[in-house]
Structures are given as C-alpha cells and as structure tokens.
PDB file of N, CA and C in Angstrom:
ATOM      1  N   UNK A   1       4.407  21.603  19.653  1.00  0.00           N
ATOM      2  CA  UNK A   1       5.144  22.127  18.539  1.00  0.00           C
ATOM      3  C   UNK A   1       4.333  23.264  17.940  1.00  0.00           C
ATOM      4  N   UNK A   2       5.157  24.519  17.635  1.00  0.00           N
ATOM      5  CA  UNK A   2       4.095  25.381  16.915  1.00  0.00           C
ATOM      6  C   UNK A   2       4.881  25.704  15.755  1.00  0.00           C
ATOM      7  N   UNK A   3       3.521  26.196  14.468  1.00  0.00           N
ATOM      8  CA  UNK A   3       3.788  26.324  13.069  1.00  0.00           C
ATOM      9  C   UNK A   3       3.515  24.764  12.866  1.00  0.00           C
ATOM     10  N   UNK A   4       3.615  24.568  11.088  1.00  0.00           N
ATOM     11  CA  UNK A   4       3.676  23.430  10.970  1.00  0.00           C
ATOM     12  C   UNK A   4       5.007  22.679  10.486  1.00  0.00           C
ATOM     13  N   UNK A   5       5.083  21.412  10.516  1.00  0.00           N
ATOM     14  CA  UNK A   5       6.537  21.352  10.463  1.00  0.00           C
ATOM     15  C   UNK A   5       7.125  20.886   9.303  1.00  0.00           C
ATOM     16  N   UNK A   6       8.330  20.974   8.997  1.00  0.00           N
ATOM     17  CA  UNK A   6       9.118  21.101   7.866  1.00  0.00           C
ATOM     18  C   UNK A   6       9.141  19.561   7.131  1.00  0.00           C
ATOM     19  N   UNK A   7       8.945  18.593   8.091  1.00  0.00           N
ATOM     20  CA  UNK A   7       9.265  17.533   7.627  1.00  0.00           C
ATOM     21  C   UNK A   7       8.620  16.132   8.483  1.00  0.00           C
ATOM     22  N   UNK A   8       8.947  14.916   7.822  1.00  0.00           N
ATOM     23  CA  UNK A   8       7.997  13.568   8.444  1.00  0.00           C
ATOM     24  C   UNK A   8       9.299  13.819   9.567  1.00  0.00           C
ATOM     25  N   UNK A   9      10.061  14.259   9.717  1.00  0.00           N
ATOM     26  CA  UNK A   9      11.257  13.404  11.076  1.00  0.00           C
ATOM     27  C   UNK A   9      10.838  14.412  11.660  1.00  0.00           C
ATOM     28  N   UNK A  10      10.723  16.030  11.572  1.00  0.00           N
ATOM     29  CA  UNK A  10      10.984  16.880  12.484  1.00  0.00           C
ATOM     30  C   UNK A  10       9.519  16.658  13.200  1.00  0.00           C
ATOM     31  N   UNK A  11       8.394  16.401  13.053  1.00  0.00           N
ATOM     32  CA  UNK A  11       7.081  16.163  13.055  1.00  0.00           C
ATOM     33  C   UNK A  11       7.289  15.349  13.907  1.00  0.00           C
ATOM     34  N   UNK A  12       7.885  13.627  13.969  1.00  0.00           N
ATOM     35  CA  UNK A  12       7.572  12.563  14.482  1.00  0.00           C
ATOM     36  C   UNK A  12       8.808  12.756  15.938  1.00  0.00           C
ATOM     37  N   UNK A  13       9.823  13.443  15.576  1.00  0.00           N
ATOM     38  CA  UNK A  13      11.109  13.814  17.029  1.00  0.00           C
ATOM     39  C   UNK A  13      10.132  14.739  18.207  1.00  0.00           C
ATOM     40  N   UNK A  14       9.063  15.780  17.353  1.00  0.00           N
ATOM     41  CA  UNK A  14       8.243  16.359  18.155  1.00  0.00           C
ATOM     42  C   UNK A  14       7.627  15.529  19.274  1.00  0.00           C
ATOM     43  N   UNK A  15       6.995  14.492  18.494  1.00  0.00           N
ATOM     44  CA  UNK A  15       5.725  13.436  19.369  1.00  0.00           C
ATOM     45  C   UNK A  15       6.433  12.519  20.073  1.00  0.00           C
ATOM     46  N   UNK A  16       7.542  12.005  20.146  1.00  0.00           N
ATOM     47  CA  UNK A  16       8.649  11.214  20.556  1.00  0.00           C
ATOM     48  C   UNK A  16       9.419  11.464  21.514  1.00  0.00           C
ATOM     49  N   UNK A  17       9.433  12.890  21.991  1.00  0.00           N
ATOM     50  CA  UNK A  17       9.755  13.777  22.493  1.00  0.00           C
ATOM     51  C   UNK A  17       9.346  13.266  24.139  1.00  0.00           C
ATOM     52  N   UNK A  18       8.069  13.600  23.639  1.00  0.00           N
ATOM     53  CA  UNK A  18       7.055  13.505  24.739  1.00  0.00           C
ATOM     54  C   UNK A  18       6.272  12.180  25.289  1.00  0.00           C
ATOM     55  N   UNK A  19       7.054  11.244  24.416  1.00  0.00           N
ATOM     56  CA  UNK A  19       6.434   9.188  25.573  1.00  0.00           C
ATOM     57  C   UNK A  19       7.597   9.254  26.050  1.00  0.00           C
ATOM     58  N   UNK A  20       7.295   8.244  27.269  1.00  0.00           N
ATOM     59  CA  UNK A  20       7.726   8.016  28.090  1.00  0.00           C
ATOM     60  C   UNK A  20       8.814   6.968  27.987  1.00  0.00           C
ATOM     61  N   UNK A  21      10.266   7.207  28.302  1.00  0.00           N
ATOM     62  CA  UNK A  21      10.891   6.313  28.366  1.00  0.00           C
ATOM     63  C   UNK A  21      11.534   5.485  26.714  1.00  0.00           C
ATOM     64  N   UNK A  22      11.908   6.958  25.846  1.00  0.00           N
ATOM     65  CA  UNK A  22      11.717   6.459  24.132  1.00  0.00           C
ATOM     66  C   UNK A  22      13.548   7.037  24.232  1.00  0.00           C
ATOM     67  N   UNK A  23      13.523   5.720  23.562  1.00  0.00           N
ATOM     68  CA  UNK A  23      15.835   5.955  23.300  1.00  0.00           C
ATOM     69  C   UNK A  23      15.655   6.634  21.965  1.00  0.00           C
ATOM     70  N   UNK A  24      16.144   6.860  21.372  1.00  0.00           N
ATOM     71  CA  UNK A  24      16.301   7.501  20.080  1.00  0.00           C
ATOM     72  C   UNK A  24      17.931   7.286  19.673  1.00  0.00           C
ATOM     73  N   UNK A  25      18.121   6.358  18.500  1.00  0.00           N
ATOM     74  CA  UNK A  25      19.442   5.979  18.018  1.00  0.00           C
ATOM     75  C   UNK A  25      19.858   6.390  16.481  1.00  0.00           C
ATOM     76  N   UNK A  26      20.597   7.478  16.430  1.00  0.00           N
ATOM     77  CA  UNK A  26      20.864   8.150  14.697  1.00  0.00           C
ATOM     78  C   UNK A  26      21.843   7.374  14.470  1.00  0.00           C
ATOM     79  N   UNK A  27      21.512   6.795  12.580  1.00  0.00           N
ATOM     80  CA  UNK A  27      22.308   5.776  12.268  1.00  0.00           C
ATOM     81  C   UNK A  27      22.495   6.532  10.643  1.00  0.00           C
ATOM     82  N   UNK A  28      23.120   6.832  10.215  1.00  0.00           N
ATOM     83  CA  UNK A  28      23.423   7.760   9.559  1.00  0.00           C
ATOM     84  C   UNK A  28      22.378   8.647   9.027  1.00  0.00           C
ATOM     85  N   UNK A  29      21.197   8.136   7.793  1.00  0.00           N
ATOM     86  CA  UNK A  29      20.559   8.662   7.625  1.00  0.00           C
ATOM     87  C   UNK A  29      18.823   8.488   8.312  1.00  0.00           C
ATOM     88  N   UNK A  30      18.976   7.686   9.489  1.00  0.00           N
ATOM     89  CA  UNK A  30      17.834   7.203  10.078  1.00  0.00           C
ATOM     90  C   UNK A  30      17.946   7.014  11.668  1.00  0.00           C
ATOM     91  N   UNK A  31      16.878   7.769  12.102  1.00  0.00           N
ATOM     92  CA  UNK A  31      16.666   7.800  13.398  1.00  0.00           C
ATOM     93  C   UNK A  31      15.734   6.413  13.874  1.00  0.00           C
ATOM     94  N   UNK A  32      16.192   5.382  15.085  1.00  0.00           N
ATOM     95  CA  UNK A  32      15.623   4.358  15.554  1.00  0.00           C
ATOM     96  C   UNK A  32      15.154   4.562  16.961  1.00  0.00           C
ATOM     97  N   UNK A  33      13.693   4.799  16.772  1.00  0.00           N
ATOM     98  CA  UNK A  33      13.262   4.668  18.360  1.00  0.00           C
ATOM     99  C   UNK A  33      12.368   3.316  19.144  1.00  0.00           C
ATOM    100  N   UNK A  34      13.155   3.554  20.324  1.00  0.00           N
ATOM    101  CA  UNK A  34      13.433   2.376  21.192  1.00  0.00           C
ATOM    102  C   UNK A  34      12.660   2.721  22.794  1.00  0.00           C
ATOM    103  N   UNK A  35      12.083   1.444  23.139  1.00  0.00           N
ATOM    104  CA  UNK A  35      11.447   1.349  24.384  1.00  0.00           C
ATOM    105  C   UNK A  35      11.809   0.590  25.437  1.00  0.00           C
ATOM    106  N   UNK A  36      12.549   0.337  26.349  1.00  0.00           N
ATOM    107  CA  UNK A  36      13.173  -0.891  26.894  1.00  0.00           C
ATOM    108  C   UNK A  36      13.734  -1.462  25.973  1.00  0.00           C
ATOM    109  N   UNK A  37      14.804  -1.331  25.139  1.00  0.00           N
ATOM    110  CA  UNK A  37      15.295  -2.042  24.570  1.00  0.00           C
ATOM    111  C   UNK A  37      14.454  -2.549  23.004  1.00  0.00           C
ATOM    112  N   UNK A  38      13.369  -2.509  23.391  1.00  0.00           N
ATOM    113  CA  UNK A  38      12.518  -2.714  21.732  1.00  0.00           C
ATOM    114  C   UNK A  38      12.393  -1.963  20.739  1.00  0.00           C
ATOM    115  N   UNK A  39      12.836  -1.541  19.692  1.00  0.00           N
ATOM    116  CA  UNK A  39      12.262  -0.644  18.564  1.00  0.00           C
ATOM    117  C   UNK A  39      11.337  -0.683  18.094  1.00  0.00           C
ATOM    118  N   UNK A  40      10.387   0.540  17.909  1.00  0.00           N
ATOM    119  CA  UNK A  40       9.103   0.508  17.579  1.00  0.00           C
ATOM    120  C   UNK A  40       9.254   1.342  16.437  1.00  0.00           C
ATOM    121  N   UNK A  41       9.966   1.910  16.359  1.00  0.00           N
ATOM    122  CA  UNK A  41       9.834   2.837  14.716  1.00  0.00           C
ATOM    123  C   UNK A  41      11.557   3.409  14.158  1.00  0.00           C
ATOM    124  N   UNK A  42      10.995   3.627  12.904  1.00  0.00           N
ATOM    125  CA  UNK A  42      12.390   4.206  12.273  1.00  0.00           C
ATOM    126  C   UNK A  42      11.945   5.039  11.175  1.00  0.00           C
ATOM    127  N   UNK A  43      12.355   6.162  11.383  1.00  0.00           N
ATOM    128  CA  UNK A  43      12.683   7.577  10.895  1.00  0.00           C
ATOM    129  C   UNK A  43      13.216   7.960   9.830  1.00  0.00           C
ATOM    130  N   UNK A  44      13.089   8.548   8.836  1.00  0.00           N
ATOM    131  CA  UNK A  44      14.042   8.792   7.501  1.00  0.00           C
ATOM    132  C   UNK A  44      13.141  10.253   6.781  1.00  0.00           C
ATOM    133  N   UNK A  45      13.944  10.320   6.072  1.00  0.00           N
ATOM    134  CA  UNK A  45      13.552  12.031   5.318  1.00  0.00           C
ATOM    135  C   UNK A  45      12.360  11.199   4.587  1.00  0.00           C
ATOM    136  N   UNK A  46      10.842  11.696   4.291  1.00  0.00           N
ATOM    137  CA  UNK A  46      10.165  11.188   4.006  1.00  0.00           C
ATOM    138  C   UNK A  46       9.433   9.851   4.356  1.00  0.00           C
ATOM    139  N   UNK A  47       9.816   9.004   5.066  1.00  0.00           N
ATOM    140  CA  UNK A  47       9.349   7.440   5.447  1.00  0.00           C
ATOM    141  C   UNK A  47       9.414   7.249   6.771  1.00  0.00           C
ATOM    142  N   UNK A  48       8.346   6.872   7.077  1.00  0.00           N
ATOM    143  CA  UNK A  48       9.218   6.361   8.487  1.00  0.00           C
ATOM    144  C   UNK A  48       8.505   4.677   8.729  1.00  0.00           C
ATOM    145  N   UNK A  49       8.554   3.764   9.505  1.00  0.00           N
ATOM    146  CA  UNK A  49       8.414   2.463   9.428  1.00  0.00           C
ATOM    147  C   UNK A  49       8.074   2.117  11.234  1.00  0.00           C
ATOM    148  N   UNK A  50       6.747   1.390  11.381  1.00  0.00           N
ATOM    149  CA  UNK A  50       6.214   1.164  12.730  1.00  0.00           C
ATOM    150  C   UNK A  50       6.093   0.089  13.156  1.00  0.00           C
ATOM    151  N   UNK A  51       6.259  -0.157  14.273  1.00  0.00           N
ATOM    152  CA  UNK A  51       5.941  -1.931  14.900  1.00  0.00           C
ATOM    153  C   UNK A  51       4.800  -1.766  15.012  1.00  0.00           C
ATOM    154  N   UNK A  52       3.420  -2.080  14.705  1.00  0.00           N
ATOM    155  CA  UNK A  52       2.415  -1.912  15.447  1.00  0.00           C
ATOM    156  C   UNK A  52       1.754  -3.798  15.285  1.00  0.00           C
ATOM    157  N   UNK A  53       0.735  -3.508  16.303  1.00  0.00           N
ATOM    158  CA  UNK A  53       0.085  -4.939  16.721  1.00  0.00           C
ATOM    159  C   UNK A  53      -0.549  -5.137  14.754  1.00  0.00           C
ATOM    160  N   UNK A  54      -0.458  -6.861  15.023  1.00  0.00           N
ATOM    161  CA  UNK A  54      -1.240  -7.315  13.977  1.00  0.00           C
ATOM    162  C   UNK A  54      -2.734  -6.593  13.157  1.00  0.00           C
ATOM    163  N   UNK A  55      -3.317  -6.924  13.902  1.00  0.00           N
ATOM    164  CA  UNK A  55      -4.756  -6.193  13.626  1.00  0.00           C
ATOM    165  C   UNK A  55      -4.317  -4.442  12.883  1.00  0.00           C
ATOM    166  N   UNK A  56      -3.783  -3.930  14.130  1.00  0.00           N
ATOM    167  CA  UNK A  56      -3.887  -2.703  13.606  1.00  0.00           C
ATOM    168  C   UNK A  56      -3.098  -2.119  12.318  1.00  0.00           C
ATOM    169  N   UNK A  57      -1.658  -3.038  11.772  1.00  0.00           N
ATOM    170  CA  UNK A  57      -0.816  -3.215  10.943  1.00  0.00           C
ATOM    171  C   UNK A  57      -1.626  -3.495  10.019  1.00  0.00           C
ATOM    172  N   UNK A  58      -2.582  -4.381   9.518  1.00  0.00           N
ATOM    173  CA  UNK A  58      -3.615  -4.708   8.663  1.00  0.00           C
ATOM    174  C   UNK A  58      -5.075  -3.648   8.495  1.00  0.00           C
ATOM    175  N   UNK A  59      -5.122  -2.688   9.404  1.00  0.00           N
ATOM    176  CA  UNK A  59      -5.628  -1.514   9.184  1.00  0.00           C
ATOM    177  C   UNK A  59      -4.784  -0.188   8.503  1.00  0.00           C
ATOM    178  N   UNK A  60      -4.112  -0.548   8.907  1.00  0.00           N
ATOM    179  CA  UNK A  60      -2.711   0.239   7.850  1.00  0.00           C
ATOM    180  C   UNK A  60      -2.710   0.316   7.020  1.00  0.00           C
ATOM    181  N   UNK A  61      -2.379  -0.810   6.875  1.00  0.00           N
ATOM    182  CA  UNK A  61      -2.137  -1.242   5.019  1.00  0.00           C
ATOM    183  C   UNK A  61      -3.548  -0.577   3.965  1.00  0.00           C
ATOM    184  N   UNK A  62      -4.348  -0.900   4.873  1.00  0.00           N
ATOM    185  CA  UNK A  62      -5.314  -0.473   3.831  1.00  0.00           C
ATOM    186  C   UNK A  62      -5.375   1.195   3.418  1.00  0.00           C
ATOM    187  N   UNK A  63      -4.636   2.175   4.474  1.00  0.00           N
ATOM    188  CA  UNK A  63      -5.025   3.380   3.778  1.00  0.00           C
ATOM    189  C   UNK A  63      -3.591   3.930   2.778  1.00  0.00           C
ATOM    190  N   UNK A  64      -3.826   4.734   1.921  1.00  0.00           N
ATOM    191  CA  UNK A  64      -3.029   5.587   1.493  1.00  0.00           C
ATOM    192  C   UNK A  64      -0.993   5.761   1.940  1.00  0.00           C
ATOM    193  N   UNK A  65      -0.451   5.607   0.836  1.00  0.00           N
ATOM    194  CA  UNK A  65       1.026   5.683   1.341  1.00  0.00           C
ATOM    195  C   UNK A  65       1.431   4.776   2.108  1.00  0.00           C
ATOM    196  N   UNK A  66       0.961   3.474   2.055  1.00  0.00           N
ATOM    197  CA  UNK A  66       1.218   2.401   3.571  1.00  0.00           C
ATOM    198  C   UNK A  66       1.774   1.552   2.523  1.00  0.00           C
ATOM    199  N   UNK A  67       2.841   0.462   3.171  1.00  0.00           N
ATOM    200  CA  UNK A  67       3.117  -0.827   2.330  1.00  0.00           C
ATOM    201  C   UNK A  67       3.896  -1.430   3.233  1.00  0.00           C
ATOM    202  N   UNK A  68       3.410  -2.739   3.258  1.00  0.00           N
ATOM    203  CA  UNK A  68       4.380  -3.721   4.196  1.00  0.00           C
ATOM    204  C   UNK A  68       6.173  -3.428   4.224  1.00  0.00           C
ATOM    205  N   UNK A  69       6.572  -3.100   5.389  1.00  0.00           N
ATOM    206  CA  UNK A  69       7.952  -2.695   5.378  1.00  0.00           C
ATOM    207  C   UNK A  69       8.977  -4.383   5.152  1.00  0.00           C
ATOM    208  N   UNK A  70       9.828  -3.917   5.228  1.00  0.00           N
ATOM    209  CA  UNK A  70      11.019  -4.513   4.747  1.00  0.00           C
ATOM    210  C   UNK A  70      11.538  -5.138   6.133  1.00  0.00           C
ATOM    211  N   UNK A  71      11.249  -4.541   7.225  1.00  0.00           N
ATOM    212  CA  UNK A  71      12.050  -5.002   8.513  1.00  0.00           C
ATOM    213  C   UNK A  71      11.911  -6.284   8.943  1.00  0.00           C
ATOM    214  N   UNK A  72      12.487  -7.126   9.458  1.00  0.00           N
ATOM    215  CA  UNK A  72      12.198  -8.146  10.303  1.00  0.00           C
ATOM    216  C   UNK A  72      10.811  -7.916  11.315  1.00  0.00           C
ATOM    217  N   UNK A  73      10.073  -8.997  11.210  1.00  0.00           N
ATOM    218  CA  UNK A  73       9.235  -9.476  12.324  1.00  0.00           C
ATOM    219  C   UNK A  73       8.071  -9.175  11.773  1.00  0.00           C
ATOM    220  N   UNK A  74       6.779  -8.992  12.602  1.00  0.00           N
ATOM    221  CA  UNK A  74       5.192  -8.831  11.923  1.00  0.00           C
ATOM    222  C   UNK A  74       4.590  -7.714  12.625  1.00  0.00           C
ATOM    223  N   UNK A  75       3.871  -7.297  11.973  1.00  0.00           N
ATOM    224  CA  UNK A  75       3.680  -5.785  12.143  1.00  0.00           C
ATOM    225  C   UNK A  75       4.153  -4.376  11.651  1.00  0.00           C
ATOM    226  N   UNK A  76       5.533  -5.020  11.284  1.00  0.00           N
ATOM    227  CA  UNK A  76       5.948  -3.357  10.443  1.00  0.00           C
ATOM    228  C   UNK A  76       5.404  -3.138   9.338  1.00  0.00           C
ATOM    229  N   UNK A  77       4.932  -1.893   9.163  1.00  0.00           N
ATOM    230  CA  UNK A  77       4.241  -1.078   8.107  1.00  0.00           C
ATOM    231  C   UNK A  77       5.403   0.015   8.128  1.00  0.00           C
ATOM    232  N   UNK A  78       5.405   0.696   6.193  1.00  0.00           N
ATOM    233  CA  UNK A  78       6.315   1.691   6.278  1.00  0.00           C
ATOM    234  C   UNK A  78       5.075   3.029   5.598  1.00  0.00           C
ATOM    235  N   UNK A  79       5.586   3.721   5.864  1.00  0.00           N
ATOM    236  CA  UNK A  79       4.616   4.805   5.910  1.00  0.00           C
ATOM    237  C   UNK A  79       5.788   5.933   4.924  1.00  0.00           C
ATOM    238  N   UNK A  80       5.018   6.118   3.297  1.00  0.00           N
ATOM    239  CA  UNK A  80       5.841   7.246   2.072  1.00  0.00           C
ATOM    240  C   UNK A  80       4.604   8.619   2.520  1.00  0.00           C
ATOM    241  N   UNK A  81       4.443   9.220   2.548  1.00  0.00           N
ATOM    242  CA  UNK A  81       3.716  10.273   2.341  1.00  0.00           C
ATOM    243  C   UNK A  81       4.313  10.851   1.819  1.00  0.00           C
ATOM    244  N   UNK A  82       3.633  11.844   0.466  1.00  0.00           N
ATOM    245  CA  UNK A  82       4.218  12.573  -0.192  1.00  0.00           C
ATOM    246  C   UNK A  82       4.016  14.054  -0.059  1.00  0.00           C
ATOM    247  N   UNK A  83       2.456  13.938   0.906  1.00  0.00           N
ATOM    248  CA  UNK A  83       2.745  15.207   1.468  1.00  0.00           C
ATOM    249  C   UNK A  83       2.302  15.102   2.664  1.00  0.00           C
ATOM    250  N   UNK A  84       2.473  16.503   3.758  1.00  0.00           N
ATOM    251  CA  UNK A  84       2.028  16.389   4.868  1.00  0.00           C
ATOM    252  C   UNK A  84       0.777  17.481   5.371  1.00  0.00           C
ATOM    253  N   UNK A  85      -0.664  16.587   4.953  1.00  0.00           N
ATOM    254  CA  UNK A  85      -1.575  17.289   5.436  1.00  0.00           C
ATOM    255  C   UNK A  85      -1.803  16.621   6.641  1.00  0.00           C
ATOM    256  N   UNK A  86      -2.752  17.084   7.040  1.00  0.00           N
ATOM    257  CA  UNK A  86      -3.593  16.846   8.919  1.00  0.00           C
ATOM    258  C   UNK A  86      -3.866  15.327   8.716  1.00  0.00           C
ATOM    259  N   UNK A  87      -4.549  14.802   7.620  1.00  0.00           N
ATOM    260  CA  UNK A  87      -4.657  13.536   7.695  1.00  0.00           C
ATOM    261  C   UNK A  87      -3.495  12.549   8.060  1.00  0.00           C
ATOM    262  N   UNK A  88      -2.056  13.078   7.003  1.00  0.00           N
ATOM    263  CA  UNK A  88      -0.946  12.398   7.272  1.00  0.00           C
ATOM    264  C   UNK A  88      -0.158  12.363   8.828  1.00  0.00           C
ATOM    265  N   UNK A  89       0.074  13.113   9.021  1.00  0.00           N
ATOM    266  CA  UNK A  89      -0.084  13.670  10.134  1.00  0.00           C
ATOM    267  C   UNK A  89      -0.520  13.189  11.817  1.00  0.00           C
ATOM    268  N   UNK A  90      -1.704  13.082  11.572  1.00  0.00           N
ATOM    269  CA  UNK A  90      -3.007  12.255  12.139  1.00  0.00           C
ATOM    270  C   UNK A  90      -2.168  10.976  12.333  1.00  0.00           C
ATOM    271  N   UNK A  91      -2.804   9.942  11.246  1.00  0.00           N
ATOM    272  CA  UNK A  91      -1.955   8.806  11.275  1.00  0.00           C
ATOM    273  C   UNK A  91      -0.746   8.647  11.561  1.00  0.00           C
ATOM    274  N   UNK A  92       0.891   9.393  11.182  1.00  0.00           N
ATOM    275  CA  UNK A  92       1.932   8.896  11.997  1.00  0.00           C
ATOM    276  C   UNK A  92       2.227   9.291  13.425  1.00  0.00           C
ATOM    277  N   UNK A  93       0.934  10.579  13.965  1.00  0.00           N
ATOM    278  CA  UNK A  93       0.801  10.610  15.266  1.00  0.00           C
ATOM    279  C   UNK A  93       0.932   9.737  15.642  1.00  0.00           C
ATOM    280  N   UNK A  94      -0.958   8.690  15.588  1.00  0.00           N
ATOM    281  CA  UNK A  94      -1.170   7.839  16.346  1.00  0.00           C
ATOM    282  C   UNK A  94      -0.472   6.353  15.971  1.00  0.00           C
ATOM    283  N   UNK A  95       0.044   5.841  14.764  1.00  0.00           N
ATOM    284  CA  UNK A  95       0.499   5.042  14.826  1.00  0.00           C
ATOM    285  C   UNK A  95       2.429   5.569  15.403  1.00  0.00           C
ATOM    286  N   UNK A  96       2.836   6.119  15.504  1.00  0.00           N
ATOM    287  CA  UNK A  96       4.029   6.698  16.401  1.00  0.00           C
ATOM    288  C   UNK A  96       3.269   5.825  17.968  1.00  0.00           C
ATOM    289  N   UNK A  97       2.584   6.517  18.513  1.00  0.00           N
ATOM    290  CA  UNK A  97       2.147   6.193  19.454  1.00  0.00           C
ATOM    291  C   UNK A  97       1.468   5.103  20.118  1.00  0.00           C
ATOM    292  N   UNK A  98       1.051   4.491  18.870  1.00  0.00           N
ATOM    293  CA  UNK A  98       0.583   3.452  19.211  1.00  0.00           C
ATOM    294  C   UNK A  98       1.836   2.279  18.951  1.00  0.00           C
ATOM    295  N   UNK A  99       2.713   2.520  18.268  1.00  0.00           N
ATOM    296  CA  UNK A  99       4.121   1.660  18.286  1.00  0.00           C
ATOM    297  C   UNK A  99       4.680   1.540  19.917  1.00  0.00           C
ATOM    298  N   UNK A 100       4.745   2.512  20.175  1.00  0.00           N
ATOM    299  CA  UNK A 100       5.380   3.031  21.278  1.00  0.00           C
ATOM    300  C   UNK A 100       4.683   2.032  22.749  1.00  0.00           C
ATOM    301  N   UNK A 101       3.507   1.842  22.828  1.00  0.00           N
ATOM    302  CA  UNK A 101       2.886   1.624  23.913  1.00  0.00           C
ATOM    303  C   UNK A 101       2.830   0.069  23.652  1.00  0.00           C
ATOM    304  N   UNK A 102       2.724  -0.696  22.739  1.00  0.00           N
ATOM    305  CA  UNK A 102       2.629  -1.974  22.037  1.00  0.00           C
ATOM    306  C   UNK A 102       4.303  -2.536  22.264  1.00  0.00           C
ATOM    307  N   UNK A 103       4.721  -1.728  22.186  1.00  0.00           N
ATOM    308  CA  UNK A 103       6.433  -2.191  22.288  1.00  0.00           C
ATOM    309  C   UNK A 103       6.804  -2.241  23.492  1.00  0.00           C
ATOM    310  N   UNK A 104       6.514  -1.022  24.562  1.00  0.00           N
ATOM    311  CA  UNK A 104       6.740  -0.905  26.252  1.00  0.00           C
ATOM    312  C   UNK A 104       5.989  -2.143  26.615  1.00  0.00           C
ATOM    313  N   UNK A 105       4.562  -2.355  26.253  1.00  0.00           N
ATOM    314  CA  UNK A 105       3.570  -3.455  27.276  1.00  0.00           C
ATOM    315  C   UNK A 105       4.497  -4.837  26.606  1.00  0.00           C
ATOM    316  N   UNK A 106       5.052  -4.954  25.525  1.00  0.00           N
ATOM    317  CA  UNK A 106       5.573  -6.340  25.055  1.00  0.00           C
ATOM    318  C   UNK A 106       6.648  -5.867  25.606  1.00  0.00           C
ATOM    319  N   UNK A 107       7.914  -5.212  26.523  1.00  0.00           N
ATOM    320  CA  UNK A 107       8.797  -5.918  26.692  1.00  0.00           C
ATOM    321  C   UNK A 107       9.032  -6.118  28.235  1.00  0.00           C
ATOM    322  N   UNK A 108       7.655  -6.367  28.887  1.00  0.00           N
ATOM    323  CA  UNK A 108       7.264  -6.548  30.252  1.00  0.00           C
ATOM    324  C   UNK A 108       6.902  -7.648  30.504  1.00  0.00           C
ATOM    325  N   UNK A 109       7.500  -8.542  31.225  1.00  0.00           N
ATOM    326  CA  UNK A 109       6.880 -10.189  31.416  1.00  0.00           C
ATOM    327  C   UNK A 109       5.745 -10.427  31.530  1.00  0.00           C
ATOM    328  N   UNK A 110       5.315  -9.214  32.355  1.00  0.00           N
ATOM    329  CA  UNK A 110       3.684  -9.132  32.916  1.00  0.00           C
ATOM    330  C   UNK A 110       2.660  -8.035  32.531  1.00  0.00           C
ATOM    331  N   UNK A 111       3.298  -7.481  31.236  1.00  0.00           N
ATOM    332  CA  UNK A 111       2.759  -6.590  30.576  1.00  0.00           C
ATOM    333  C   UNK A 111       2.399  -5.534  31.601  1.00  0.00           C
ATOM    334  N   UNK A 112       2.220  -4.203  31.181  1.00  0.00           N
ATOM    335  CA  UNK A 112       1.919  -3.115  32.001  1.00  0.00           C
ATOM    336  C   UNK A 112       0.302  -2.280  31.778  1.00  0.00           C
TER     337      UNK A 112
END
C-alpha cells in the first residue's frame, strides 16, 4: 500500500488482501474475515475486533485502546484507536495476522 491510509478498514483490507485463503463478508456496516470457514476478525469505521490465541489476547488487553470484545468465544479483543500512528498500525498488522494464522491452523484436524 502506498501513502498512508485513510482509515482502520482501508489499512486492515490492505493486509487481508495479501493471507492466504481470507473470505471477506460485508454486513452492512462491517466487514467479517474468514479462514476455512472460521472468522478471525471484524472490521468497522474505527474498531475492528480479533480472534487471537489466549495468551496473546491477554497481551492485548494490556496495551492502549484494547478491551475485551463483545463476540462470542475466548480470545476476542476489540481494538478503538483513536488515531492511526505506526504504533497503531503495528499492532492491528500483526494481530490481523496473527488472527488469521491461529484461525487457518484451528480449523485443520491436524493443524498445519
């Protein structure tokens, strides 16, 4: 992606873009992305919300703009940033990505 970008969705459709094997489902005002069938994150003007593993969900929480999400199951963290510097940024990179790979290896009998 070049320049920086306008927004938490246009930012996170960038990086989403590019894993492997990611559904992407618009539900009116929220984009749901999906791995085999699993959702690992959801998208909204400002917020977006991650499956990530236990441990690392509890590393979450602890920084800035994080708060246990609302979704079903364990692990979702929702992510407000109010603005978007490199730090913010940073983090819904890798937790984007790290949703993503945590969700593919869980919906493999034999993990990948």
């Amino acid at each position: 992606m070049t320049g920086e970008p306008s927004s938490l969705v246009e930012f996170l459709e960038g990086i989403a873009a590019g894993l492997p094997d990611v559904e992407a489902a618009v539900d009116r005002d929220a984009i749901t992305y999906s791995t085999s069938g699993t959702p690992f994150a959801v998208v909204r003007a400002g917020d977006a919300a991650f499956r990530l593993r236990a441990d690392i969900a509890k590393g979450a929480l602890a920084t800035p703009d994080t708060t246990p999400s609302a979704r079903e199951g364990a692990g979702w963290v929702r992510f407000t940033p109010l603005i978007l510097d490199d730090f913010v940024l940073d983090r819904a990179e890798a937790w984007l990505i790290v949703a993503h790979r945590f969700a593919w290896e869980s919906s493999s009998p034999v993990g990948r």
